[in-house]
Protein backbone atom coordinates (compact mmCIF):
# COMPACT_ATOMS: atom_id res chain seq x y z
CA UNK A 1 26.01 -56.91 -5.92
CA UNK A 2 25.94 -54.53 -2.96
CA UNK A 3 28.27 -53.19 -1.22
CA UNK A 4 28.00 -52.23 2.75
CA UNK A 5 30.51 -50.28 4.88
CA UNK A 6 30.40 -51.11 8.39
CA UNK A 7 31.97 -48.83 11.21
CA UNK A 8 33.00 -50.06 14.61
CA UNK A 9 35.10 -52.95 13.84
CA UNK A 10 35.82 -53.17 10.57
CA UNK A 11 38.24 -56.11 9.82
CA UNK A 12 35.68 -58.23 12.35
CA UNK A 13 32.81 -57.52 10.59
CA UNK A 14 34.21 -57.69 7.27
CA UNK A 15 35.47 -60.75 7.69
CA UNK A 16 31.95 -62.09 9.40
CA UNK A 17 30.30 -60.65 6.15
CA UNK A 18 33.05 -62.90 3.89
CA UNK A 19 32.00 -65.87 5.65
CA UNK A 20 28.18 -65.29 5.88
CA UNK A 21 28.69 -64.59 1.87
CA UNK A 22 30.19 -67.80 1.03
CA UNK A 23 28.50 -69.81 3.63
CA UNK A 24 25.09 -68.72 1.91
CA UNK A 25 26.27 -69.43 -1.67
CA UNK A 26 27.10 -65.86 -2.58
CA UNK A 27 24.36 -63.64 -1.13
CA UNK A 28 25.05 -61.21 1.39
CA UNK A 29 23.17 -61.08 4.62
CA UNK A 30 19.63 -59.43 4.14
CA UNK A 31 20.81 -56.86 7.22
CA UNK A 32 23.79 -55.71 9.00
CA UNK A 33 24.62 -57.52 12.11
CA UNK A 34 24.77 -55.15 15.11
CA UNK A 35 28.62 -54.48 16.04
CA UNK A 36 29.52 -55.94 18.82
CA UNK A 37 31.22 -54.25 21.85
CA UNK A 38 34.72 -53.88 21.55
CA UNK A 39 36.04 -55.59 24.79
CA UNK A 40 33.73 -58.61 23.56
CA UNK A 41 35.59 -58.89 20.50
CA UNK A 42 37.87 -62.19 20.24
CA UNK A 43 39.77 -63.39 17.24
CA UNK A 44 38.80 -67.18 16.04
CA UNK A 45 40.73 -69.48 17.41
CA UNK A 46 43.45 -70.75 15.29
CA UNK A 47 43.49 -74.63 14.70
CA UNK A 48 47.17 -76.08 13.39
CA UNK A 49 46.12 -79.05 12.28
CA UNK A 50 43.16 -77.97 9.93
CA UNK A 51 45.10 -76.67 6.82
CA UNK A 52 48.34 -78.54 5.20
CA UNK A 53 51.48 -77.34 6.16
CA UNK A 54 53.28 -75.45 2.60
CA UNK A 55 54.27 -77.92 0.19
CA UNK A 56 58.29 -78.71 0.89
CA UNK A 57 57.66 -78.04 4.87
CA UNK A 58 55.89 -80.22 7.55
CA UNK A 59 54.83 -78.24 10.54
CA UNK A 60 54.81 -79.96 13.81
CA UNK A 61 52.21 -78.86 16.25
CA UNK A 62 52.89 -81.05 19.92
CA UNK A 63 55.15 -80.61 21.63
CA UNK A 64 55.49 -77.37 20.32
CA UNK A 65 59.21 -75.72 19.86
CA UNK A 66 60.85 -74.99 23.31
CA UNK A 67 57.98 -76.69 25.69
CA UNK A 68 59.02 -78.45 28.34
CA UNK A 69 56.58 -81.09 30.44
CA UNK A 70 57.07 -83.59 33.14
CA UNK A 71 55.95 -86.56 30.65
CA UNK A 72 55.69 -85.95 26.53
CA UNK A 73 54.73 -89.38 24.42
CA UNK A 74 51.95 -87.84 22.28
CA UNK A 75 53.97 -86.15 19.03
CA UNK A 76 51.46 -84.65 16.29
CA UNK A 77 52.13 -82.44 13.07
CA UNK A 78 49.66 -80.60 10.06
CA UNK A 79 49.29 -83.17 7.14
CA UNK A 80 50.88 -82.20 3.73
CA UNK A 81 48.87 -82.54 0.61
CA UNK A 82 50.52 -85.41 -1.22
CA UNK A 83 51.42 -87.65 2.03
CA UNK A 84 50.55 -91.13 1.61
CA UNK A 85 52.76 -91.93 5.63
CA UNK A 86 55.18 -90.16 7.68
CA UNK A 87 58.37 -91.16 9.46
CA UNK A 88 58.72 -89.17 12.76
CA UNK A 89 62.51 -89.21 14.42
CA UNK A 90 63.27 -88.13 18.17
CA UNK A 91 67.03 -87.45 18.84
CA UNK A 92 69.03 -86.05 22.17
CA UNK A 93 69.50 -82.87 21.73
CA UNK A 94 73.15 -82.80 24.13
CA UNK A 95 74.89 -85.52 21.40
CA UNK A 96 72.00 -86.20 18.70
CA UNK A 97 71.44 -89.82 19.63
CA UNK A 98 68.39 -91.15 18.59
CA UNK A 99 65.95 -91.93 21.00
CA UNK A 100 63.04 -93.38 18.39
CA UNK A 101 62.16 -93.77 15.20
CA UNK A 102 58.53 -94.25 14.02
CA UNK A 103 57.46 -96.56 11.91
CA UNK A 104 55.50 -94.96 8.92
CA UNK A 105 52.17 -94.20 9.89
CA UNK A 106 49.18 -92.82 7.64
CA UNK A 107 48.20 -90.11 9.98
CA UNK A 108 49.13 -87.04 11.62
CA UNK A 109 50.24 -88.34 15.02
CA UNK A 110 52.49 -90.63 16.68
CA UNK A 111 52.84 -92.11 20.83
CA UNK A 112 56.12 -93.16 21.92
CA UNK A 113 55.50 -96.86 22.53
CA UNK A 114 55.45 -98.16 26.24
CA UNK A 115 59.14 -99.00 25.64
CA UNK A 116 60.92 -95.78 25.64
CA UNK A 117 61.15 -93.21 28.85
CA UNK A 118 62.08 -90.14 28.24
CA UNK A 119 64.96 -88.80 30.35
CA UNK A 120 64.87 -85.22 31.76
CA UNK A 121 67.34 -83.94 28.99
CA UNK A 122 66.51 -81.96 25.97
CA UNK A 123 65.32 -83.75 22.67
CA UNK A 124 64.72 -82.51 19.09
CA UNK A 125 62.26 -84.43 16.69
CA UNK A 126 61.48 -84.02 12.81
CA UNK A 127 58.97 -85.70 11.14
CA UNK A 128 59.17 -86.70 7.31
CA UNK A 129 56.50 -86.69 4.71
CA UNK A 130 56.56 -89.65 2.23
CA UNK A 131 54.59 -90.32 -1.06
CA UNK A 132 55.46 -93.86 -1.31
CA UNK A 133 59.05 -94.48 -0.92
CA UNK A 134 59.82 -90.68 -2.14
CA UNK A 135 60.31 -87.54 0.79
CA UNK A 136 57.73 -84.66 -0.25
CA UNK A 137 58.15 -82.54 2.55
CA UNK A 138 60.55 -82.73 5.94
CA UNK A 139 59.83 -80.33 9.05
CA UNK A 140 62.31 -78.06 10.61
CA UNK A 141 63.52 -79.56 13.84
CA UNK A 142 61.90 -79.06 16.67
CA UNK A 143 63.41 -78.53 20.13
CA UNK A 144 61.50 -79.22 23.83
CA UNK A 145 62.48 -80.74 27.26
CA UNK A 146 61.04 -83.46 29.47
CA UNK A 147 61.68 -81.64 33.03
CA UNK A 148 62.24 -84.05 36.52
């Protein structure tokens, strides 16, 4: 195999050849890209929900820890290899009442149903990983605040 060496960006362009080398089955690119400008240069943007959380650990994803919004109902998390449903609990965070419980659902999401307001008060939710009846994974709780 050859090897290049690139100057200019280094970690960029390595990381462009990695994924030109496995994207064409293991052959690197006939000819070095041209190096971008450095002011053009952007990181990929990271996606949460696109690899499973670390076996053990669920990691919620909206609303993220400490947001705060007018109106929250939408509550999503990174699946965990294993999962066959999850079980996602929202409690008041002033006296740990619960607010809701989900059912179990199969995916990585769950809406508050039409039912349940949420206050302007502070609330922490968890969500729990099941394989069958059995907890594989539980996520740290979660803290954000539904503002007036």
């Amino acid at each position: 195999m050859n090897h290049r060496r690139f100057s200019g960006l280094p970690g960029v362009l390595a990381a462009a050849s990695i994924a030109v080398t496995v994207a064409c089955g293991g052959s690197e690119p006939a000819a070095p890209a041209a190096a971008p400008a450095a002011s053009s240069a952007t990181p990929p943007a990271a996606t949460s929900s696109a690899a499973p959380a670390s076996p053990g650990i669920v990691k919620v994803v909206e609303p993220a820890e400490g947001s705060s919004s007018g109106h929250i109902d939408l509550f999503r998390w990174a699946p965990v290899e294993g999962a066959t449903g999850y079980r996602m609990r929202l409690t008041a965070s002033t006296d740990g009442r619960t607010i809701w419980e989900s059912p179990i659902v199969a995916g990585t999401e769950a809406h508050l149903p039409n039912t349940v307001a949420l206050e302007p008060e502070g609330y922490v939710w968890t969500v729990t990983a099941l394989k069958g009846d059995a907890v594989i994974a539980t996520s740290p709780a979660s803290r954000f605040a539904v503002t007036p």
